[in-house]
C-alpha atoms as a PDB file:
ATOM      1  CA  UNK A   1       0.000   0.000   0.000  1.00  0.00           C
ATOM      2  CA  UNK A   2       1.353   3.627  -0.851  1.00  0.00           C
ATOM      3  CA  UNK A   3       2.108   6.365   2.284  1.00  0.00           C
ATOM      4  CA  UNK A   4      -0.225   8.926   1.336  1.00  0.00           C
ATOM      5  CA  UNK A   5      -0.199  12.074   3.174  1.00  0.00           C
ATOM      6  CA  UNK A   6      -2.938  14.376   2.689  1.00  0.00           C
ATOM      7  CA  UNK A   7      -1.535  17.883   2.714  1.00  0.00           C
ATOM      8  CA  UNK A   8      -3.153  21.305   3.003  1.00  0.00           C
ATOM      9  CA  UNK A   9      -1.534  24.928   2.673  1.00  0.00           C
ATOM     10  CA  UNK A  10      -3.042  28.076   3.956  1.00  0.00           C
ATOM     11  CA  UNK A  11      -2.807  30.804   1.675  1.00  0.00           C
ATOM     12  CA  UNK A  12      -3.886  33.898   3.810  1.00  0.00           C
ATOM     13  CA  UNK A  13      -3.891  37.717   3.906  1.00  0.00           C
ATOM     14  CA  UNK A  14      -2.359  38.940   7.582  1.00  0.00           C
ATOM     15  CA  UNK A  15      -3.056  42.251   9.582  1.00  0.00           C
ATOM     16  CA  UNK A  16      -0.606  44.192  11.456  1.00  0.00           C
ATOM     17  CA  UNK A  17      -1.687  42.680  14.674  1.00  0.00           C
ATOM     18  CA  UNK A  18      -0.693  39.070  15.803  1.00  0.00           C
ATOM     19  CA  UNK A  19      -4.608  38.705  17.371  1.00  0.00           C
ATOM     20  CA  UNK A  20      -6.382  39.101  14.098  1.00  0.00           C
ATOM     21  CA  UNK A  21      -3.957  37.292  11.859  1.00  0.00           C
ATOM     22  CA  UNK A  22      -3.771  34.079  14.182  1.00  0.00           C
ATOM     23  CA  UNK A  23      -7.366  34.069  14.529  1.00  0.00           C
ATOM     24  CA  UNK A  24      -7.769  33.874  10.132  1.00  0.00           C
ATOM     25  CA  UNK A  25      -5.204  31.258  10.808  1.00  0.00           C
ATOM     26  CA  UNK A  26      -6.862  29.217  13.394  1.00  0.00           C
ATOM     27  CA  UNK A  27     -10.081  29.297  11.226  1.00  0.00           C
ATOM     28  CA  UNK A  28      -8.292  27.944   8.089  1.00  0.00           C
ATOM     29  CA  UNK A  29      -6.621  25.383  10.208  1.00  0.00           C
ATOM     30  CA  UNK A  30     -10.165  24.174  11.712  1.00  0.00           C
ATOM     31  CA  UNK A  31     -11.376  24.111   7.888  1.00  0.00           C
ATOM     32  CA  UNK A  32      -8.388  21.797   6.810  1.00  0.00           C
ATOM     33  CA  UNK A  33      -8.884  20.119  10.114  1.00  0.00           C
ATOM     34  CA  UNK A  34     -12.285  18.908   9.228  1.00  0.00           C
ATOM     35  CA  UNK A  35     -10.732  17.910   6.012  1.00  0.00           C
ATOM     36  CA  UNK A  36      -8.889  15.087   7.846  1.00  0.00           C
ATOM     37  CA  UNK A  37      -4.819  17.069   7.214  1.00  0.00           C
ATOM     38  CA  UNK A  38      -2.349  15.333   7.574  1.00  0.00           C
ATOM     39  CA  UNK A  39       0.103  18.114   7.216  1.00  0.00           C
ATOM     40  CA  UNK A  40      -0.885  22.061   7.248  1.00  0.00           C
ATOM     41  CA  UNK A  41       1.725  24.259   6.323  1.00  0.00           C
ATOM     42  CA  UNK A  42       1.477  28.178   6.749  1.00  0.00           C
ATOM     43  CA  UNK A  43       3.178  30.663   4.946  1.00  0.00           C
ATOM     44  CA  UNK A  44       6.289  32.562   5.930  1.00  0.00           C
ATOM     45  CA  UNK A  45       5.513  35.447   9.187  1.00  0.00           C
ATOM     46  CA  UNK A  46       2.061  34.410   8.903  1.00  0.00           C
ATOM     47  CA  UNK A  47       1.232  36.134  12.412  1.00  0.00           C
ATOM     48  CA  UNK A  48       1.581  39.865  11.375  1.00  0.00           C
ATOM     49  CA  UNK A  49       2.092  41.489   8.394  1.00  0.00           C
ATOM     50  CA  UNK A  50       5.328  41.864   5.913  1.00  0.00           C
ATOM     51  CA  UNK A  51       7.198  44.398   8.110  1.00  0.00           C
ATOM     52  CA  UNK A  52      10.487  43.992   5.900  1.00  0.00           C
ATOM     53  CA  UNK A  53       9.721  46.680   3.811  1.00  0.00           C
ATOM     54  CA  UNK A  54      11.236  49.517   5.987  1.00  0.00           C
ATOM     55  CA  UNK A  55      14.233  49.343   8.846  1.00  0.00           C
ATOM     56  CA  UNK A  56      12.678  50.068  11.837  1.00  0.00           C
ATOM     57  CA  UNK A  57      14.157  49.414  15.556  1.00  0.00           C
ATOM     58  CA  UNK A  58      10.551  49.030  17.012  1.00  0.00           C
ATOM     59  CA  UNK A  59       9.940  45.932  14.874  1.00  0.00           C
ATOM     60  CA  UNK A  60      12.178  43.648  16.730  1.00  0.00           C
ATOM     61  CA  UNK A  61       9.474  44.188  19.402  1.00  0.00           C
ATOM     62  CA  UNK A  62       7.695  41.409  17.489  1.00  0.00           C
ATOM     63  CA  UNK A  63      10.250  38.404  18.001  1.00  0.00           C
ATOM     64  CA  UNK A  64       9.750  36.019  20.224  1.00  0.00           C
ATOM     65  CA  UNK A  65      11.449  32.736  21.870  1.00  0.00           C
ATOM     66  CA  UNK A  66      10.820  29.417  20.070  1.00  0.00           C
ATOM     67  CA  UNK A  67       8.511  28.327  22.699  1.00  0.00           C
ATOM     68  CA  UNK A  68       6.535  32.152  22.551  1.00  0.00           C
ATOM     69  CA  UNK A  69       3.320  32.588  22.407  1.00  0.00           C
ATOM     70  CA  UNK A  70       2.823  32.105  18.587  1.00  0.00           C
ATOM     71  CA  UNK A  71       4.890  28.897  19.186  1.00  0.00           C
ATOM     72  CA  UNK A  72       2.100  27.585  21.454  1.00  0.00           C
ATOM     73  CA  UNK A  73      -0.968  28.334  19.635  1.00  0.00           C
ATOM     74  CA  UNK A  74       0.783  26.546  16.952  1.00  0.00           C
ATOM     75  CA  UNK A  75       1.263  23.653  19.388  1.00  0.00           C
ATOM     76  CA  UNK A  76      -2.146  23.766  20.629  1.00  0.00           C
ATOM     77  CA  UNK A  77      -3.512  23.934  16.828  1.00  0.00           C
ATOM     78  CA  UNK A  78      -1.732  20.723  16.421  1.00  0.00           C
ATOM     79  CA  UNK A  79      -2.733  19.117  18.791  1.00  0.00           C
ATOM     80  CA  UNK A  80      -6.503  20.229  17.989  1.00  0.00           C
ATOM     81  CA  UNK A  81      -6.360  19.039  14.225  1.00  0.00           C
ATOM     82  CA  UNK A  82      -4.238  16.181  15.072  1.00  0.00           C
ATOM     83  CA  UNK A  83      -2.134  17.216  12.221  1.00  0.00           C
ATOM     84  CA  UNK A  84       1.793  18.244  11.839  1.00  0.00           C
ATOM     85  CA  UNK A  85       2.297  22.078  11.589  1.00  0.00           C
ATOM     86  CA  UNK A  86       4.711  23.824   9.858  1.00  0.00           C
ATOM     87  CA  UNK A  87       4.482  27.531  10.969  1.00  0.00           C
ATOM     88  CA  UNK A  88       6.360  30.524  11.092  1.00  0.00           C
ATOM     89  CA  UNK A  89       7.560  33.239  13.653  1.00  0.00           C
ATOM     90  CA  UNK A  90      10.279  36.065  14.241  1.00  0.00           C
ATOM     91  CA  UNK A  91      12.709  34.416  16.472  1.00  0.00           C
ATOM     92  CA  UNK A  92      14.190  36.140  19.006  1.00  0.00           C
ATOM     93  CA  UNK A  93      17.641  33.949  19.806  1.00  0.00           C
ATOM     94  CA  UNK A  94      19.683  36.238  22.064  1.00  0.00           C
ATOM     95  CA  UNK A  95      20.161  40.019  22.272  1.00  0.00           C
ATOM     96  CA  UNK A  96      21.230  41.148  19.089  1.00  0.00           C
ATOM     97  CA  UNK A  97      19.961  37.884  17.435  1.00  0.00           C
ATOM     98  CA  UNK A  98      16.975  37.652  15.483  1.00  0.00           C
ATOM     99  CA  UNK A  99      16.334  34.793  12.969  1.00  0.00           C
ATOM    100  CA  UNK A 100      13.521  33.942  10.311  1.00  0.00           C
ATOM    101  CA  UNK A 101      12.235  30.711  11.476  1.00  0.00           C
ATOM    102  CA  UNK A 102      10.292  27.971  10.582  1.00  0.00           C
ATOM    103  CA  UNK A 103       8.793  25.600  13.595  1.00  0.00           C
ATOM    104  CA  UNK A 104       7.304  22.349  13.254  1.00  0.00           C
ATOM    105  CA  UNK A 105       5.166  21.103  15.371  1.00  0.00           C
ATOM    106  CA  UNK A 106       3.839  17.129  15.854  1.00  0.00           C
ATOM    107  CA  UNK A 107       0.006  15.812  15.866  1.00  0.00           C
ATOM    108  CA  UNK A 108       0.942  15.944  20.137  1.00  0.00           C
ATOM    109  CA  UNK A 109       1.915  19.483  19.446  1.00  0.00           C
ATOM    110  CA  UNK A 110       5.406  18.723  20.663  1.00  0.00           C
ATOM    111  CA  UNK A 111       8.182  21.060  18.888  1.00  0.00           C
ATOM    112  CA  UNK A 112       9.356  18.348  16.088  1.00  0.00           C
ATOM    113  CA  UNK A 113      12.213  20.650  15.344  1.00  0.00           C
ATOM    114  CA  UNK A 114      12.757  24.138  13.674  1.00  0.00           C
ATOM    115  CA  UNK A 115      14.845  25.574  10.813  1.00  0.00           C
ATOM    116  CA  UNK A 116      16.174  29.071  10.693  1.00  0.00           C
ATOM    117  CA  UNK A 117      16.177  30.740   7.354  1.00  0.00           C
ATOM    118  CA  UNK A 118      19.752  30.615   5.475  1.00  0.00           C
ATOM    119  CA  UNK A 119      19.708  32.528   2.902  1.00  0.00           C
ATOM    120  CA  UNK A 120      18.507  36.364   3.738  1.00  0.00           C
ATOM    121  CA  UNK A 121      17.420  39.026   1.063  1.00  0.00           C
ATOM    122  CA  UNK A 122      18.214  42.624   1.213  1.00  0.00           C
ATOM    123  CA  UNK A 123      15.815  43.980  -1.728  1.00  0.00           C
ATOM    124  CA  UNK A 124      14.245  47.386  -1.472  1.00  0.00           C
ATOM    125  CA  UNK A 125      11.134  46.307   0.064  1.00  0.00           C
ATOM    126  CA  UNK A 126      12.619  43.356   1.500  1.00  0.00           C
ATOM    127  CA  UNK A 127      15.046  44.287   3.723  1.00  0.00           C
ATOM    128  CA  UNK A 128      15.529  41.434   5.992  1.00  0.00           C
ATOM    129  CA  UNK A 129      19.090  41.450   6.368  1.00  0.00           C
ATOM    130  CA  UNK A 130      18.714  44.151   8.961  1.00  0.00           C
ATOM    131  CA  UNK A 131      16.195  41.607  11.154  1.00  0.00           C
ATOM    132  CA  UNK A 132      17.202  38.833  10.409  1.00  0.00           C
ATOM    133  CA  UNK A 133      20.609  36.997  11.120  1.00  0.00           C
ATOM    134  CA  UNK A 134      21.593  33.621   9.116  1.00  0.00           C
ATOM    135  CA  UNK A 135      20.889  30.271  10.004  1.00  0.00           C
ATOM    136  CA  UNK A 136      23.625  28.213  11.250  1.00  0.00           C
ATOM    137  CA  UNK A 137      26.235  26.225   8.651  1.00  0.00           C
ATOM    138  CA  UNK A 138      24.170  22.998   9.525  1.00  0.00           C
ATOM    139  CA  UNK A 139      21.439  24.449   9.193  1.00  0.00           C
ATOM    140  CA  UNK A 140      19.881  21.962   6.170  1.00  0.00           C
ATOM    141  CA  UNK A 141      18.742  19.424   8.154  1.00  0.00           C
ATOM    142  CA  UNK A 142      15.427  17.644   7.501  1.00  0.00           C
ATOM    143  CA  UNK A 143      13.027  17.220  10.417  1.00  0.00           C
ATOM    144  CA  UNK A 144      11.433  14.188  11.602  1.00  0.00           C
ATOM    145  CA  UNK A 145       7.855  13.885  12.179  1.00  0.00           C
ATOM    146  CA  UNK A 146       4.723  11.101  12.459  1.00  0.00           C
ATOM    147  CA  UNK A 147       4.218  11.292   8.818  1.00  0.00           C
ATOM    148  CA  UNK A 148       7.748  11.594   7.293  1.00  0.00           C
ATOM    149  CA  UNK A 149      10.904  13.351   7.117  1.00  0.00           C
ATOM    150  CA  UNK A 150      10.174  17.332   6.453  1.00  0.00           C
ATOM    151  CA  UNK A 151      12.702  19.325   4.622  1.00  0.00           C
ATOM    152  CA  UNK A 152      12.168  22.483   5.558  1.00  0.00           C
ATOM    153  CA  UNK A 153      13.480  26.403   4.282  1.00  0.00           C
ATOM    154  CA  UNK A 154      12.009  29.498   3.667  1.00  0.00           C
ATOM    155  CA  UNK A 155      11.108  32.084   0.801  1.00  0.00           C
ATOM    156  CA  UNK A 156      14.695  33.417  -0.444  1.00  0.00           C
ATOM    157  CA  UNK A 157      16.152  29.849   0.233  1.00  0.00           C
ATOM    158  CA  UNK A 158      13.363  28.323  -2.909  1.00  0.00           C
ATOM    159  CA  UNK A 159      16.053  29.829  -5.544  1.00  0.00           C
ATOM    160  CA  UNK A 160      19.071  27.783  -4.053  1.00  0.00           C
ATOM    161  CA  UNK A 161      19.128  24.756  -5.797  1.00  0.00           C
ATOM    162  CA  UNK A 162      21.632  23.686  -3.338  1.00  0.00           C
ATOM    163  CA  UNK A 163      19.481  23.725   0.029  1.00  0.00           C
ATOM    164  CA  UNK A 164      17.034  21.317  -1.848  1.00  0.00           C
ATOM    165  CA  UNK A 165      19.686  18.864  -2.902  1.00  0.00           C
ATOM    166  CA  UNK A 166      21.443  19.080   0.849  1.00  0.00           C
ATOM    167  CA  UNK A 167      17.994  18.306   2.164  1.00  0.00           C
ATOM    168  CA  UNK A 168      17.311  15.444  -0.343  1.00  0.00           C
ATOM    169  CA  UNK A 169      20.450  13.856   0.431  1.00  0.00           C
ATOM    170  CA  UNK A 170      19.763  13.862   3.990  1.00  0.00           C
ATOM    171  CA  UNK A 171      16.709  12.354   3.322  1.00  0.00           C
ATOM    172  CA  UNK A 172      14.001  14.502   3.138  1.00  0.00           C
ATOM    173  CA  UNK A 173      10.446  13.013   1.806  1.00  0.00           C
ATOM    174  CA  UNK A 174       9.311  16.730   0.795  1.00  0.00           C
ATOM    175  CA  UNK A 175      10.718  20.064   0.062  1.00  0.00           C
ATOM    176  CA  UNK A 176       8.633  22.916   2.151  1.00  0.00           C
ATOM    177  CA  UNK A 177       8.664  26.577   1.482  1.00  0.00           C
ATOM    178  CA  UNK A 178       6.574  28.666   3.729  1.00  0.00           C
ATOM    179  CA  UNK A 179       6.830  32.608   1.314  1.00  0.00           C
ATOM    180  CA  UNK A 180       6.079  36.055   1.502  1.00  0.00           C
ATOM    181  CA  UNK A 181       7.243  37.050  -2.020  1.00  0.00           C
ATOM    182  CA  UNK A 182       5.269  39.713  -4.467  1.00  0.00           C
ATOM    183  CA  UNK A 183       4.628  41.962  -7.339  1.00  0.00           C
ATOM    184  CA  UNK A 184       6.239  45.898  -7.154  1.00  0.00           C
ATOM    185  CA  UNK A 185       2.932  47.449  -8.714  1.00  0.00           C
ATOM    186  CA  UNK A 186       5.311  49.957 -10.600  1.00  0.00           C
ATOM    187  CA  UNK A 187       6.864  46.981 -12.626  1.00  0.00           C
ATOM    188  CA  UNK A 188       4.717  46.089 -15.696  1.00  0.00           C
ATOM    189  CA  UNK A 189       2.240  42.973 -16.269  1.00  0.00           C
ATOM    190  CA  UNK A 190       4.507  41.149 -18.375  1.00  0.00           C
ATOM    191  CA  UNK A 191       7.439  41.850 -15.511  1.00  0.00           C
ATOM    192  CA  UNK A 192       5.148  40.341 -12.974  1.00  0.00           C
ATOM    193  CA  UNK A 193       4.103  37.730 -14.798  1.00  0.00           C
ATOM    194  CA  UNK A 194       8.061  36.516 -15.753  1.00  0.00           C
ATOM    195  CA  UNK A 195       8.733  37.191 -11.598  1.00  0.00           C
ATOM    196  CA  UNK A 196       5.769  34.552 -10.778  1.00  0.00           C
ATOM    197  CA  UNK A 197       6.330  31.636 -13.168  1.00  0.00           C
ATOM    198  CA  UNK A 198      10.161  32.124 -12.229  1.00  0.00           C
ATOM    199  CA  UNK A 199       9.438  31.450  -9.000  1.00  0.00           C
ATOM    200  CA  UNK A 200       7.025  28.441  -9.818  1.00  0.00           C
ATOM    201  CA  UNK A 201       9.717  27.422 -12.289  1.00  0.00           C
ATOM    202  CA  UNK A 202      12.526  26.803  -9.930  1.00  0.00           C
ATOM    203  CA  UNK A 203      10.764  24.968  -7.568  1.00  0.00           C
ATOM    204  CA  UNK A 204       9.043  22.721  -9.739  1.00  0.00           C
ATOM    205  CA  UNK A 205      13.135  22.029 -10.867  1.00  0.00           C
ATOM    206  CA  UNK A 206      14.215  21.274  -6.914  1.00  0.00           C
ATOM    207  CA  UNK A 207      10.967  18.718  -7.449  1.00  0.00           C
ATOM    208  CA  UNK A 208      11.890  17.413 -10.516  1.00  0.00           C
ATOM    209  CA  UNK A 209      15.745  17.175  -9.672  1.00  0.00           C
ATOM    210  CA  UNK A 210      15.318  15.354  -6.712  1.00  0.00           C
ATOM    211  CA  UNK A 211      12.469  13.677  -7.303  1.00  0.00           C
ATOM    212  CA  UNK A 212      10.497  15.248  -4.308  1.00  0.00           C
ATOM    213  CA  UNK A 213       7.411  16.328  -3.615  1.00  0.00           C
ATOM    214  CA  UNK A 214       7.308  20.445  -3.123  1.00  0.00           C
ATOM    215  CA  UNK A 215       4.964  22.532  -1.135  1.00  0.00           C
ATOM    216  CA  UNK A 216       4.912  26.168  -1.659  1.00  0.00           C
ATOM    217  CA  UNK A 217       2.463  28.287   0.574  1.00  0.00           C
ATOM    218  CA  UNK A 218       2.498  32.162  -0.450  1.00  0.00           C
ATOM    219  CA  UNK A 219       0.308  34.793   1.241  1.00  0.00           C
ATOM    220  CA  UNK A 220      -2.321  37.277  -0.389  1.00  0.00           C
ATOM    221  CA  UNK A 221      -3.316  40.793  -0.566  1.00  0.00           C
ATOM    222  CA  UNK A 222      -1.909  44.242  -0.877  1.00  0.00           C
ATOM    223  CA  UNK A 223       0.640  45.596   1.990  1.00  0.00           C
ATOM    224  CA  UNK A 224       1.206  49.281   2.188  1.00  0.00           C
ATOM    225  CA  UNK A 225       4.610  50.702   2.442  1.00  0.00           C
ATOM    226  CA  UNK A 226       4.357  52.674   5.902  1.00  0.00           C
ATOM    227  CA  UNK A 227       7.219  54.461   4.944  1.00  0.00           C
ATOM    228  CA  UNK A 228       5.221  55.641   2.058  1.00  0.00           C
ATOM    229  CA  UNK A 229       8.224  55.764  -0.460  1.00  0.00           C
ATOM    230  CA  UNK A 230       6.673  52.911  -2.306  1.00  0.00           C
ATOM    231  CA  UNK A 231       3.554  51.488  -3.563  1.00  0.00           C
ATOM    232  CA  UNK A 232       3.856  48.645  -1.050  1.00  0.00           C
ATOM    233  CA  UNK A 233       3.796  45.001  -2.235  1.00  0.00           C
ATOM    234  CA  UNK A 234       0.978  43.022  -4.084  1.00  0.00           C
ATOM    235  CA  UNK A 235       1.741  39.305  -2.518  1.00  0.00           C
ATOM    236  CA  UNK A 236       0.997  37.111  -5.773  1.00  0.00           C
ATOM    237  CA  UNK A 237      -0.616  34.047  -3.792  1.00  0.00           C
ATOM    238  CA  UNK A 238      -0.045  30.835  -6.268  1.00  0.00           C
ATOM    239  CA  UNK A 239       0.550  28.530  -3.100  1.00  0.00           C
ATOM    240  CA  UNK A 240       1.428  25.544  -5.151  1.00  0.00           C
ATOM    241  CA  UNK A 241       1.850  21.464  -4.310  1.00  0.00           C
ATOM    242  CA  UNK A 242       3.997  19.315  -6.677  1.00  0.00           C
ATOM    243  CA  UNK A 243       4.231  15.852  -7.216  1.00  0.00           C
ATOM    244  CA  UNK A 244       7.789  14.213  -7.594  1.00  0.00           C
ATOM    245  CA  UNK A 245       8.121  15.169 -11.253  1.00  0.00           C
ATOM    246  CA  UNK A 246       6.957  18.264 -10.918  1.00  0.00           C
ATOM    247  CA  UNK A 247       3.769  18.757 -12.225  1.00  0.00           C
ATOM    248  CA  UNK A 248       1.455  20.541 -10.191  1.00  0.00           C
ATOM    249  CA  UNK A 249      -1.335  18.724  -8.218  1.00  0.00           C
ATOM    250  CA  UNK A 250      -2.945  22.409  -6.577  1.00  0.00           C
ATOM    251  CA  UNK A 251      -2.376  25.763  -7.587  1.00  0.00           C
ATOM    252  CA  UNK A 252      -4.097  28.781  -6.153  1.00  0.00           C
ATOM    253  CA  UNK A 253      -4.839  31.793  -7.660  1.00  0.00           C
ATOM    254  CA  UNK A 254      -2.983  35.562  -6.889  1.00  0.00           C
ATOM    255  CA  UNK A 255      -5.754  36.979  -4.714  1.00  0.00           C
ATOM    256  CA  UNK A 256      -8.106  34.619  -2.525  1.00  0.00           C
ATOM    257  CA  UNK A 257      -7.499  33.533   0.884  1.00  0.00           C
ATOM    258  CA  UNK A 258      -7.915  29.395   0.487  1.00  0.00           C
ATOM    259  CA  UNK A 259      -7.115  25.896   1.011  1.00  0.00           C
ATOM    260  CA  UNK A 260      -4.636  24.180  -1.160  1.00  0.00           C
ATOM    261  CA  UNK A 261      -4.881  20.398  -1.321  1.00  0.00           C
ATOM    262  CA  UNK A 262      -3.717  17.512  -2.080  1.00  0.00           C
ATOM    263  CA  UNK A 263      -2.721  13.802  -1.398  1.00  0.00           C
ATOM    264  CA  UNK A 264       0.835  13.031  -1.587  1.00  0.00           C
ATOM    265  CA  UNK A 265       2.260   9.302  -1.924  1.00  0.00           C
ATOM    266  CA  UNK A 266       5.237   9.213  -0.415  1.00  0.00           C
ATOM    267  CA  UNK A 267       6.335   5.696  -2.114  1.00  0.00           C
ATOM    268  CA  UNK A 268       6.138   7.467  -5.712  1.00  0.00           C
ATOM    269  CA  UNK A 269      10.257   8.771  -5.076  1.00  0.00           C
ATOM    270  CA  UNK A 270      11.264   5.745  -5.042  1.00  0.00           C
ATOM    271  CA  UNK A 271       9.685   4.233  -8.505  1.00  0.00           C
ATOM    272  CA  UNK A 272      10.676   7.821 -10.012  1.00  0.00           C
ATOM    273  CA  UNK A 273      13.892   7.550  -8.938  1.00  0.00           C
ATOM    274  CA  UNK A 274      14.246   3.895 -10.074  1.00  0.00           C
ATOM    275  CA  UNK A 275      13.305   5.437 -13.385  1.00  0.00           C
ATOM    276  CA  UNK A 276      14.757   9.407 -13.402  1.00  0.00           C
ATOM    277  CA  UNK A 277      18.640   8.217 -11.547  1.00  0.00           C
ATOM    278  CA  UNK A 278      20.290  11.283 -11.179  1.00  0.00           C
ATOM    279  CA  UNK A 279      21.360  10.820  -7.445  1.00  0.00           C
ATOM    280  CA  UNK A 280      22.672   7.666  -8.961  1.00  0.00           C
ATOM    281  CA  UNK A 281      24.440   9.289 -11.677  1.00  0.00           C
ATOM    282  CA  UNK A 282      25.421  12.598  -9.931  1.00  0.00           C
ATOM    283  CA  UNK A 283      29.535  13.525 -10.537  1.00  0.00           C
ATOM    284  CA  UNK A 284      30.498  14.494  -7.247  1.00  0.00           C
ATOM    285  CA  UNK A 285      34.106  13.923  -8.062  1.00  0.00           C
ATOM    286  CA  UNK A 286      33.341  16.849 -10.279  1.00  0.00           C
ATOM    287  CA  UNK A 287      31.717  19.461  -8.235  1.00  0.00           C
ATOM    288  CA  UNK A 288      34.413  21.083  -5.993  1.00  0.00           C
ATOM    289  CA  UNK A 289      34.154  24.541  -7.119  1.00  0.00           C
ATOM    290  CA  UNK A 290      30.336  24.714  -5.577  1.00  0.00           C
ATOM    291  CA  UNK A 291      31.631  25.509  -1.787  1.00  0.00           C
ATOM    292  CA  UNK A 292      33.178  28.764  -3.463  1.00  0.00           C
ATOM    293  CA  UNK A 293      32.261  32.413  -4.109  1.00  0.00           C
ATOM    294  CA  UNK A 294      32.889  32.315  -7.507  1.00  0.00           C
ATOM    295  CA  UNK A 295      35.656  30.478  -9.797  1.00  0.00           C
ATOM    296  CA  UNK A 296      37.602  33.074 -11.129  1.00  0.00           C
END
């Protein structure tokens, strides 16, 4: 019999404060919930809105400890849908230490294991860098759960090829990318579209190349710029779910807050691979310049 894992993303618009965006949350989780989840995952900062657009000390007034508040509604939301949760919250570390972080939580609720984002963007609009410090060297490191082996990153780390090999090495039975990426109104409709289907494209390669199931959970809606020197950012929704060649089995559209579905057999990497064997095939007597800059 196959391991089927029925998986669904939240695709959701969030408000400034935590109370109102955890509440949409814990609404959409009691919808998927009744839809017998397996696995919910939630987009990236889901708990309060995209504050990365300006540089402002006050932010870091958001961040909390790994086991924070957010980190135990998501525990208790768990435990409540009997499902595994991949969420998202500002982690506060250590003074001075801030990280983008990714918590996943068991059908008990207990803390499965977390993953700090490695790979930070400093975009106007996105300026993370000044929140949020690296993950750790290690940092790839898939996360065991009830239902399988979760390899999980976030946003900016979904155009790395490298994260999703490391992770697929390791052993990871799907790829996971909790996003907050969008459209720069000023840019034209052709722009935007080439920005989207790039960022569907990749993915759908880190599925394809390893032969992995890929689940990408974007939000929705318009944020203003509070600093008012831009037009703010339209988030382009598109959650997606991939099976192991990549070809898509849900994709939402760029506006509407929703469910994304679908059943996932687990057993399908290893027939794929069987057929599609690159890790069998893979020159790593050959690949020595990748742990460098640039090869001069």
């Amino acid at each position: 019999m196959s391991h089927s894992v029925h998986v669904i993303g939240i695709q959701q618009a969030c408000s400034t404060e935590k109370t109102v965006s955890l509440k949409t949350t814990q609404e959409l989780i009691e919808q998927a919930s009744a839809k017998k989840a397996d696995l919910i995952v939630l987009q990236e900062l889901h708990a309060t809105d995209y504050f990365c657009q300006t540089q402002e000390p006050n932010k870091f007034d958001l961040a909390e400890p790994l086991d924070g508040p957010t980190a135990a509604f998501l525990s208790e939301q768990a435990k409540q849908a009997n499902a595994v949760i991949v969420g998202s919250i500002f982690e506060r570390r250590a003074p001075g230490i801030y990280h983008n972080t990714a918590l996943v939580f068991d059908r008990d609720g207990s803390l499965a294991g977390f993953y700090r984002k490695m790979h930070i963007p400093d975009d106007p609009g996105f300026y993370e860098k000044y929140y949020f410090t690296p993950g750790d060297p290690d940092g790839f490191e898939p996360i065991q759960t009830s239902i399988g082996k979760l390899g999980v990153m976030v946003c900016w780390d979904q155009w790395y090829p490298e994260g999703a090999r490391i992770m697929a090495l390791k052993g990871a039975e799907i790829l996971i990318y909790p996003t907050a990426i969008g459209w720069d109104k000023a840019d034209t409709i052709d722009e935007q579209t080439r920005q989207k289907d790039a960022w569907i494209g990749v993915q759908r390669g880190h599925s394809i190349a390893n032969n992995l199931p890929v689940i990408a959970i974007n939000r929705v809606g318009h944020e203003a710029d509070p600093s008012g020197q831009s037009s703010g950012i339209q988030f382009w929704g598109h959650s997606f779910i991939t099976g192991q060649q990549g070809e898509f089995l849900a994709l939402a559209d760029h506006q509407d807050a929703c469910l994304v579905e679908a059943d996932i057999d687990l057993d399908k990497t290893e027939q794929i691979r069987r057929i599609w064997p690159y890790f069998r095939d893979r020159r790593i007597d050959a690949y020595n310049g990748l742990n460098t800059r640039f090869l001069d």
